[in-house]
N, C-alpha and C. Protein backbone atom coordinates (compact mmCIF):
# COMPACT_ATOMS: atom_id res chain seq x y z
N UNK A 1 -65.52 25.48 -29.00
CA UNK A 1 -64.29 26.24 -29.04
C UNK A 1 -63.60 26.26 -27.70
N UNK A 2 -64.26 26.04 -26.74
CA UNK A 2 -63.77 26.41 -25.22
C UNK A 2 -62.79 25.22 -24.91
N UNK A 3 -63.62 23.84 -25.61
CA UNK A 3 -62.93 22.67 -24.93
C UNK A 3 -61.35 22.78 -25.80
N UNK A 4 -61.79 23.31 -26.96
CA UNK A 4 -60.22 23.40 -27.92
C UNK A 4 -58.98 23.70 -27.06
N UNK A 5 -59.77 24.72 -26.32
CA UNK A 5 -58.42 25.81 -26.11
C UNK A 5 -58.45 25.05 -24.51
N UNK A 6 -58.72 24.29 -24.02
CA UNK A 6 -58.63 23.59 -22.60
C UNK A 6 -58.08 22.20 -22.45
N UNK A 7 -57.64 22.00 -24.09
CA UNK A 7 -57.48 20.15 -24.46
C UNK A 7 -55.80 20.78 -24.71
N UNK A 8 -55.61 21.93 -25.61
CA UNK A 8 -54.40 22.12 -26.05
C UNK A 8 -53.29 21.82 -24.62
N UNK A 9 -53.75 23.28 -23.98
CA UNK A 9 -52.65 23.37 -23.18
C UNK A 9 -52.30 21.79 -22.11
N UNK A 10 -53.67 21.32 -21.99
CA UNK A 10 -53.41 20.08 -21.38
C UNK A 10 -52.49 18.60 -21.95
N UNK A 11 -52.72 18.52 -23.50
CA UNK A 11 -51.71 18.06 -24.57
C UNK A 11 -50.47 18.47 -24.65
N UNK A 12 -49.97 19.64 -24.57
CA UNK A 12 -48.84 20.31 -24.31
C UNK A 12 -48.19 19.84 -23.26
N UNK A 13 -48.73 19.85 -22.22
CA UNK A 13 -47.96 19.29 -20.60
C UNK A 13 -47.97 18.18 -20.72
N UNK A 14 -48.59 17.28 -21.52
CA UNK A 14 -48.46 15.74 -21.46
C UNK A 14 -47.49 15.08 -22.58
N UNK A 15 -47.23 16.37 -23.49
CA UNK A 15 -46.09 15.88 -24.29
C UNK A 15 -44.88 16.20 -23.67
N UNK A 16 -44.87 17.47 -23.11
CA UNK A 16 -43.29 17.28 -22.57
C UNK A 16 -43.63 16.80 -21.44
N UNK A 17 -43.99 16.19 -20.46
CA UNK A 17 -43.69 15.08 -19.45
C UNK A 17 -43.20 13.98 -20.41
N UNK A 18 -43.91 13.74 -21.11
CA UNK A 18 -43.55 12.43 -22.04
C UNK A 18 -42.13 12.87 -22.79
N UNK A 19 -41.74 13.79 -23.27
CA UNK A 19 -40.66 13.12 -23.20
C UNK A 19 -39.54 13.66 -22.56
N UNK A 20 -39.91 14.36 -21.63
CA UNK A 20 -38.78 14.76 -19.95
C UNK A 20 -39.09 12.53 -19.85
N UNK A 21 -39.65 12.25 -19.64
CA UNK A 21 -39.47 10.51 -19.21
C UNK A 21 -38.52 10.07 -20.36
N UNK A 22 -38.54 10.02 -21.45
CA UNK A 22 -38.16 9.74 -22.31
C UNK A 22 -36.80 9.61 -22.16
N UNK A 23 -36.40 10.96 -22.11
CA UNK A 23 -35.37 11.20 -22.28
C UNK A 23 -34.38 10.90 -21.12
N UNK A 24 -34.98 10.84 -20.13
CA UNK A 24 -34.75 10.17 -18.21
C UNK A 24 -34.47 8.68 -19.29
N UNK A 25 -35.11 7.90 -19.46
CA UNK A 25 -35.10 6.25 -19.87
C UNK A 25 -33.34 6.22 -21.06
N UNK A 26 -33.00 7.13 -21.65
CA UNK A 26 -32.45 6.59 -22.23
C UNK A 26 -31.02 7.61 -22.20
N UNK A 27 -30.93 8.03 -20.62
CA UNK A 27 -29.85 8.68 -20.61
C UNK A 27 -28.51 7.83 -20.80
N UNK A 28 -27.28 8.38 -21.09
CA UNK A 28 -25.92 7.38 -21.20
C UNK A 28 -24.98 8.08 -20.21
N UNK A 29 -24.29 6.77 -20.03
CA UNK A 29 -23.05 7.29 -19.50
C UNK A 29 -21.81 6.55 -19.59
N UNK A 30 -20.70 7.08 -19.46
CA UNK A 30 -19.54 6.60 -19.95
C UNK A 30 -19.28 5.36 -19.29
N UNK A 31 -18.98 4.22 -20.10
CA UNK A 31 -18.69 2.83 -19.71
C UNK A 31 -18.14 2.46 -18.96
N UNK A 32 -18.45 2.05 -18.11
CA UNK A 32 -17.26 1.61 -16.67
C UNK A 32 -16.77 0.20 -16.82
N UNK A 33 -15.38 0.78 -17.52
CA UNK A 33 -14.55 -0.62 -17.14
C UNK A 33 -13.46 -0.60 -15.74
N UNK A 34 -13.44 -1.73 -15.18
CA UNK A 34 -12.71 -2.15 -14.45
C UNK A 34 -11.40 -2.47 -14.82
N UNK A 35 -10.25 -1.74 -14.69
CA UNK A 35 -9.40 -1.99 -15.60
C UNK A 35 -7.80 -2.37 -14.19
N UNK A 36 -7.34 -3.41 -14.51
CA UNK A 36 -6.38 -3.95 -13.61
C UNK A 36 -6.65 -3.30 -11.90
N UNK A 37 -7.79 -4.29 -11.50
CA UNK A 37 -8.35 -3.60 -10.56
C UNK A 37 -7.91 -4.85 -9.09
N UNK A 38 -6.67 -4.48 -8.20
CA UNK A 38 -5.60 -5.23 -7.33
C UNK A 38 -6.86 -6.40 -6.75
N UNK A 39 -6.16 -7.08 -6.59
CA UNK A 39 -6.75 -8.42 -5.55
C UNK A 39 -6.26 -7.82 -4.30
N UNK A 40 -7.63 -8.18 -3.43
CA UNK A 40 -6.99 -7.94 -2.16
C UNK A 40 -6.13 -8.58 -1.52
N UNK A 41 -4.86 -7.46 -0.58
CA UNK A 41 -3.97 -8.64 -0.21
C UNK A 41 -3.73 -9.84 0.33
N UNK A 42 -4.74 -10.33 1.00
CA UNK A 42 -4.75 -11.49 1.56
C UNK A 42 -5.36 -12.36 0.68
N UNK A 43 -5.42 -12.13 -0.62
CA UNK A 43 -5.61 -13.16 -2.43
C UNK A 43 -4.83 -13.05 -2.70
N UNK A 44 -3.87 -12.49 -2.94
CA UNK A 44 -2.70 -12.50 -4.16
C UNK A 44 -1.95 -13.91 -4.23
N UNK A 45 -2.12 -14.27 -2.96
CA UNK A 45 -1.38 -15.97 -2.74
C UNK A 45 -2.44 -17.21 -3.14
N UNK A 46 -3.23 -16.76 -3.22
CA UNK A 46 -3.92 -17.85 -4.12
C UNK A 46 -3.72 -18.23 -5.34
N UNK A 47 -4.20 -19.32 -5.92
CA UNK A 47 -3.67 -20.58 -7.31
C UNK A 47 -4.63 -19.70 -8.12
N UNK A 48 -4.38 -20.24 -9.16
CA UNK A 48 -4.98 -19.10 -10.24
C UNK A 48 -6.28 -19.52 -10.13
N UNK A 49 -6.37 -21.07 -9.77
CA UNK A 49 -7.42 -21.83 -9.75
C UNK A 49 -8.25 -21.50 -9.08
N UNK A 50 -7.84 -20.79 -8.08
CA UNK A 50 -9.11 -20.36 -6.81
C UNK A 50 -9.12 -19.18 -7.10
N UNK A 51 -8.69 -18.72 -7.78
CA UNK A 51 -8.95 -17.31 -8.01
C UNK A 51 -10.37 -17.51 -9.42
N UNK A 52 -9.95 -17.69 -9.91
CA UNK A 52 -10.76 -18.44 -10.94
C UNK A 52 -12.04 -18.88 -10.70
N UNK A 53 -11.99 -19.74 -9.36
CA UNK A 53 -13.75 -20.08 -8.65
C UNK A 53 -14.21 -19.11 -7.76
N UNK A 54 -13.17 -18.19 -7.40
CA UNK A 54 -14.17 -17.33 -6.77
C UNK A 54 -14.51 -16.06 -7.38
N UNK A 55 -13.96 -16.02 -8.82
CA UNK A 55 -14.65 -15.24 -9.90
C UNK A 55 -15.89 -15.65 -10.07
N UNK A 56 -16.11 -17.00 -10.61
CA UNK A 56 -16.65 -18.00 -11.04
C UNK A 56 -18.31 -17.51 -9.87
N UNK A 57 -17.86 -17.98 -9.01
CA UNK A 57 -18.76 -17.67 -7.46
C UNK A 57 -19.44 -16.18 -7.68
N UNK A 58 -18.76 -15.56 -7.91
CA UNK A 58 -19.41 -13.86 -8.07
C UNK A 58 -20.38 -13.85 -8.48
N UNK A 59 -19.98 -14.34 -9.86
CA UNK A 59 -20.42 -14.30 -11.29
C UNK A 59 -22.02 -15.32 -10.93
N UNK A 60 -21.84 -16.45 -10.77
CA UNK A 60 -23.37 -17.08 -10.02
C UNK A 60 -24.39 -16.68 -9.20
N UNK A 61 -23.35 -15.54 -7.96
CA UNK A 61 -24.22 -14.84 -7.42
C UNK A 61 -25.18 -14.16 -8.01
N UNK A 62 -24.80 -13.76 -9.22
CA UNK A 62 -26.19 -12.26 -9.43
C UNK A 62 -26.84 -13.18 -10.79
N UNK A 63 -26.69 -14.17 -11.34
CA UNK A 63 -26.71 -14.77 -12.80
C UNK A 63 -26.02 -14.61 -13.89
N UNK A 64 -25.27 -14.35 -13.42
CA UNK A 64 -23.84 -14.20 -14.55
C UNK A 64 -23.93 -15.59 -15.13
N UNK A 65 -24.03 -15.84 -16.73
CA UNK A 65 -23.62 -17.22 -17.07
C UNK A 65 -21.92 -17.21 -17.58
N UNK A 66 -21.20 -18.11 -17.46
CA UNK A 66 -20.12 -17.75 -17.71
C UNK A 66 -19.31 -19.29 -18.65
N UNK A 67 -18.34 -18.48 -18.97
CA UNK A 67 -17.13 -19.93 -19.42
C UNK A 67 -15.94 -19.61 -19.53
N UNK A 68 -15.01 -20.37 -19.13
CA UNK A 68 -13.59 -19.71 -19.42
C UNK A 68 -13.34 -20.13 -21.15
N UNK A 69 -12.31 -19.33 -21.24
CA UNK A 69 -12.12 -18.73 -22.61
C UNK A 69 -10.84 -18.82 -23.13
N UNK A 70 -10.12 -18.76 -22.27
CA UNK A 70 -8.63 -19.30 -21.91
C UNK A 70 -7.43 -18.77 -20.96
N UNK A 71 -6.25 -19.18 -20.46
CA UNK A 71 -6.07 -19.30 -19.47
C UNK A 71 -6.28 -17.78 -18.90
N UNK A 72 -6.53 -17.83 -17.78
CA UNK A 72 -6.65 -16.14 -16.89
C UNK A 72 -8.10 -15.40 -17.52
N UNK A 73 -8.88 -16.25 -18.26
CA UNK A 73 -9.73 -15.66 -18.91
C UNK A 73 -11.21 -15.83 -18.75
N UNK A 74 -11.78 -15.24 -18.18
CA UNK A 74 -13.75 -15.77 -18.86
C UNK A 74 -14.66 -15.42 -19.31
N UNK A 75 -15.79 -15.44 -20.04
CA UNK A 75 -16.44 -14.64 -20.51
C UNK A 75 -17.91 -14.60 -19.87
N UNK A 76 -18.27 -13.64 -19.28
CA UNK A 76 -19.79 -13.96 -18.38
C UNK A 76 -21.02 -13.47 -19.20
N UNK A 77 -22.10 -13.78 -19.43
CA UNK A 77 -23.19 -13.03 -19.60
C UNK A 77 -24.13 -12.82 -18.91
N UNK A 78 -24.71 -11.57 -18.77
CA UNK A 78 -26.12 -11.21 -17.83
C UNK A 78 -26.92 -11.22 -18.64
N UNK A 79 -28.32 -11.44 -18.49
CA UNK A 79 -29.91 -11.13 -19.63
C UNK A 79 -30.67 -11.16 -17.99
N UNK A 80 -31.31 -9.80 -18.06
CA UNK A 80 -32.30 -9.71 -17.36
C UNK A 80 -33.04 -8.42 -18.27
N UNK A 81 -34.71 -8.84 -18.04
CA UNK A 81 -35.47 -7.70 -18.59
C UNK A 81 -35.41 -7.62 -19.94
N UNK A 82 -34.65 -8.23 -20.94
CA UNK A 82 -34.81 -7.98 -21.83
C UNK A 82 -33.26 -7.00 -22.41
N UNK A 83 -32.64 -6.92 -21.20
CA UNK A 83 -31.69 -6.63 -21.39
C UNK A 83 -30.55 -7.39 -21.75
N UNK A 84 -29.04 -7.73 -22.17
CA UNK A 84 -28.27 -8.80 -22.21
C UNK A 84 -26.81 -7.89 -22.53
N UNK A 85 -25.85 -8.45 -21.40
CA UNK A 85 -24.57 -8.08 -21.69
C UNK A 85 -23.72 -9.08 -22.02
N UNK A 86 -22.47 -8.96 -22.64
CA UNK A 86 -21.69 -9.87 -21.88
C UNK A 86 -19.71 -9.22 -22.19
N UNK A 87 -19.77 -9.58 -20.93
CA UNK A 87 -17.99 -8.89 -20.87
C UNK A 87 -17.04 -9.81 -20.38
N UNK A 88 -15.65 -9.63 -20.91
CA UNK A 88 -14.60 -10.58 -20.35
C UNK A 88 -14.08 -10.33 -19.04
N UNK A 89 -13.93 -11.30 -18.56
CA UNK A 89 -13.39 -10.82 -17.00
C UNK A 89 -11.52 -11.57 -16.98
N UNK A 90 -10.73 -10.82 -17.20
CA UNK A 90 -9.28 -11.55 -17.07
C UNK A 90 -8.57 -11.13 -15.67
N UNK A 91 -7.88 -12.18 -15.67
CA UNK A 91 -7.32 -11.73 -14.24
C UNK A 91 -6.08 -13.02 -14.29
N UNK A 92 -5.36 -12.28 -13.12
CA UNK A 92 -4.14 -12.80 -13.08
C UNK A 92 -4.11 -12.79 -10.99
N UNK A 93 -3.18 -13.25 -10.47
CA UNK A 93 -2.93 -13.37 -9.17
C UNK A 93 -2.05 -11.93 -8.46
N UNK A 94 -2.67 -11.09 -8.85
CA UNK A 94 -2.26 -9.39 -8.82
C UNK A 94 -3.23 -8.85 -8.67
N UNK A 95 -4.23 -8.92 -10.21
CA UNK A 95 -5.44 -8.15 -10.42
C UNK A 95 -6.40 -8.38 -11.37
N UNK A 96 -7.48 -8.32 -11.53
CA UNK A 96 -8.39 -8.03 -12.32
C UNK A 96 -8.90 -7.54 -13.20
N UNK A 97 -9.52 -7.17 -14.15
CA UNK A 97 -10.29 -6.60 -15.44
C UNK A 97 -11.66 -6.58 -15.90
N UNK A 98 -12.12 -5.97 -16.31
CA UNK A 98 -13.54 -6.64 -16.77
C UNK A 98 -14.15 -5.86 -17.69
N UNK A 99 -14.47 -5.92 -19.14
CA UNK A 99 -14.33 -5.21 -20.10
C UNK A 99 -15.70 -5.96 -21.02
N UNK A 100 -16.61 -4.59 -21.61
CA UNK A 100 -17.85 -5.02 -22.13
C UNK A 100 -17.30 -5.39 -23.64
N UNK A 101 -17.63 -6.33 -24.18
CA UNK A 101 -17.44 -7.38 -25.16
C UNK A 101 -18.76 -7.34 -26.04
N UNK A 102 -19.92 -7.44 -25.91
CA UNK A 102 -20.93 -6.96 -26.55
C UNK A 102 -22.48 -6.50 -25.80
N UNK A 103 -23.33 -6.13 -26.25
CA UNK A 103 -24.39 -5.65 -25.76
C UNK A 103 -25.42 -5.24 -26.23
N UNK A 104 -26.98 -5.52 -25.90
CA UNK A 104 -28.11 -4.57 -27.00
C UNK A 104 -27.93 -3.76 -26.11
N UNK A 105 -27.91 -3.38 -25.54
CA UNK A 105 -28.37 -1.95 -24.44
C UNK A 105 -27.93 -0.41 -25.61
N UNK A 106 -28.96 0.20 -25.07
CA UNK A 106 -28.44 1.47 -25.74
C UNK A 106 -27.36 2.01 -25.10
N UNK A 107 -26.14 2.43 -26.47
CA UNK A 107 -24.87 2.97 -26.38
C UNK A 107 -24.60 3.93 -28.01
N UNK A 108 -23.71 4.87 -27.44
CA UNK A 108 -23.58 5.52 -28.21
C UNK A 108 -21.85 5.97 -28.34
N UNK A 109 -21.20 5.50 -29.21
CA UNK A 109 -19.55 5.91 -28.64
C UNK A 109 -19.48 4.81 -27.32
N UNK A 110 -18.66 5.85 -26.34
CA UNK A 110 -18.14 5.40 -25.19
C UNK A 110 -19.20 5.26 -24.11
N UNK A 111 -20.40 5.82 -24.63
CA UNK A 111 -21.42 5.58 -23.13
C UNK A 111 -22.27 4.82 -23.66
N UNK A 112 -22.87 4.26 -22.60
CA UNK A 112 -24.04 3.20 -22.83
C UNK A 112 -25.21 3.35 -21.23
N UNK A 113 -25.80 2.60 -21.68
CA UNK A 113 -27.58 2.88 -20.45
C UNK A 113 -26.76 2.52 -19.47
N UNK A 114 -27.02 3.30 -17.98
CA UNK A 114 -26.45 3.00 -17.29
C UNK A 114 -26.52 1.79 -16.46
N UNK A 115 -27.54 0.83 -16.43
CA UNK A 115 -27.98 -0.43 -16.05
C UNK A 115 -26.63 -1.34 -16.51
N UNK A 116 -25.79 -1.54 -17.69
CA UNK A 116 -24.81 -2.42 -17.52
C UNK A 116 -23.85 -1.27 -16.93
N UNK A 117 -23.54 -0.11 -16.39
CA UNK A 117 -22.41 -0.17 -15.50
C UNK A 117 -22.65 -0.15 -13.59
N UNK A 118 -24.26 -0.44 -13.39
CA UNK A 118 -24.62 -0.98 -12.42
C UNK A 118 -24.35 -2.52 -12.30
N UNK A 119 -24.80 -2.74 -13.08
CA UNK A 119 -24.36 -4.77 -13.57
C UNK A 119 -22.95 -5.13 -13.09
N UNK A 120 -22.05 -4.13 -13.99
CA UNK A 120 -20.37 -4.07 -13.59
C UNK A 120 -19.87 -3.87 -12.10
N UNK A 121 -20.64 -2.82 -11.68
CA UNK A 121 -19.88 -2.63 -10.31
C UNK A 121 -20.36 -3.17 -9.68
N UNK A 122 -21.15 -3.91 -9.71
CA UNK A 122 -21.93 -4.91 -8.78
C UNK A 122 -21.01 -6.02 -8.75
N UNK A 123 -21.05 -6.64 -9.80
CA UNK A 123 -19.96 -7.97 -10.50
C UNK A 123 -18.49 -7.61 -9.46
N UNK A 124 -17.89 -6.33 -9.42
CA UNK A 124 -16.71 -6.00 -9.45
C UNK A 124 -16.68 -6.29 -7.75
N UNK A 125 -17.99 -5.93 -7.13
CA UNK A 125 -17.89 -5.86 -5.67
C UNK A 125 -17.91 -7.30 -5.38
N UNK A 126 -18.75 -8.07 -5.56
CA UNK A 126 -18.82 -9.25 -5.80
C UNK A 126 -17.69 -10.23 -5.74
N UNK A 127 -17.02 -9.68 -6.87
CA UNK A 127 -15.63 -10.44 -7.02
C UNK A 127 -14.87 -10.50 -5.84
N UNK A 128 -14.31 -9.23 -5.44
CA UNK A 128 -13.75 -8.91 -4.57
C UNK A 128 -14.21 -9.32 -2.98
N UNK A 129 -15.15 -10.10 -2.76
CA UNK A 129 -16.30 -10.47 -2.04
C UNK A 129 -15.58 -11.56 -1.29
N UNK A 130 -15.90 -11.94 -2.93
CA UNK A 130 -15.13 -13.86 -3.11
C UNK A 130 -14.08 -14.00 -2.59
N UNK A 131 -12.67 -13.13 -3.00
CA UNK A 131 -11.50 -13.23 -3.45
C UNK A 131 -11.66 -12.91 -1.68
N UNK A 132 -11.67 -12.54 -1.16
CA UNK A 132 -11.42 -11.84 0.08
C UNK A 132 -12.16 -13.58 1.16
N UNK A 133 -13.47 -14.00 0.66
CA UNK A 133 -14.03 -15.35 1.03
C UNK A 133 -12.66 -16.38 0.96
N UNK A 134 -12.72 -16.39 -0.20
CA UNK A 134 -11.34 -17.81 -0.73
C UNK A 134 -10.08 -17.79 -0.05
N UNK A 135 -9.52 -16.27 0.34
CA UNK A 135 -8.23 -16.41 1.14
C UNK A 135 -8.12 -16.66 2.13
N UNK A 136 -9.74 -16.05 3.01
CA UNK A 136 -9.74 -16.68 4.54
C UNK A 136 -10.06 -18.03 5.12
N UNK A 137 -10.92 -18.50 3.57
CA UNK A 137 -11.11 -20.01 3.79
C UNK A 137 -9.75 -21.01 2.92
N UNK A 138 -8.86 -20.41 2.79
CA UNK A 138 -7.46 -21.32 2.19
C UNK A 138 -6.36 -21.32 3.11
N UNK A 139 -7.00 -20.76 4.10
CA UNK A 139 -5.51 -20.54 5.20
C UNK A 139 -5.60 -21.45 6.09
């Protein structure tokens, strides 16, 4: 009888840790799109074309697989872990976009795991990386 009552309370604390984790693993949050997000000014004078490879360039940096899609347009995908996104990235010689297109990740509505809007702002810094690379090496 003694061990009964010494197993419970110890079962008890190991269920809610389990799912205080749980519930940590599959928190959401609202989707971060990048939405007409400026080229820096010393890009805006670049060909669409170089704007285009040094998307392109970002996008390689972290494993983005990608393809254009049509003009001003591409579509990248990430898979790491078992995870897999993939979002359009459009852009024009102004500004940028980048918008989730599909995904397994858990989402619910407007939020999803926060790992693809780490993915995104990573991508987004990235870009801007490039674009800022390409103008100083086109001059």
């Amino acid at each position: 009888m003694l061990k009964v009552r010494s197993i419970a309370p110890a079962l008890f604390v190991a269920l809610v840790v389990a799912a205080a984790v749980d519930g940590v693993a599959v928190a959401l949050e609202p989707v971060y799109d990048v939405v007409d997000h400026p080229l820096p000014g010393s890009a805006q004078h670049l060909s669409m074309d170089a704007i285009r490879g040094a998307i392109m360039a970002a996008c390689k940096q972290r494993q983005w697989l990608f393809r254009a899609s049509g003009p001003g347009e591409l579509l990248a995908t990430q898979e790491a872990h078992g995870y897999r996104a993939k979002v359009k990235v459009t852009y024009s010689q102004k500004a940028y976009s980048i918008s989730l297109v599909a995904t397994n990740m858990e989402r619910s509505g407007n939020e999803i795991y926060g790992k693809y809007n780490r993915w995104v702002r990573n991508l987004e810094k990235d870009i801007d990386v490039q674009l800022a690379v390409e103008a100083v090496q086109s001059r």
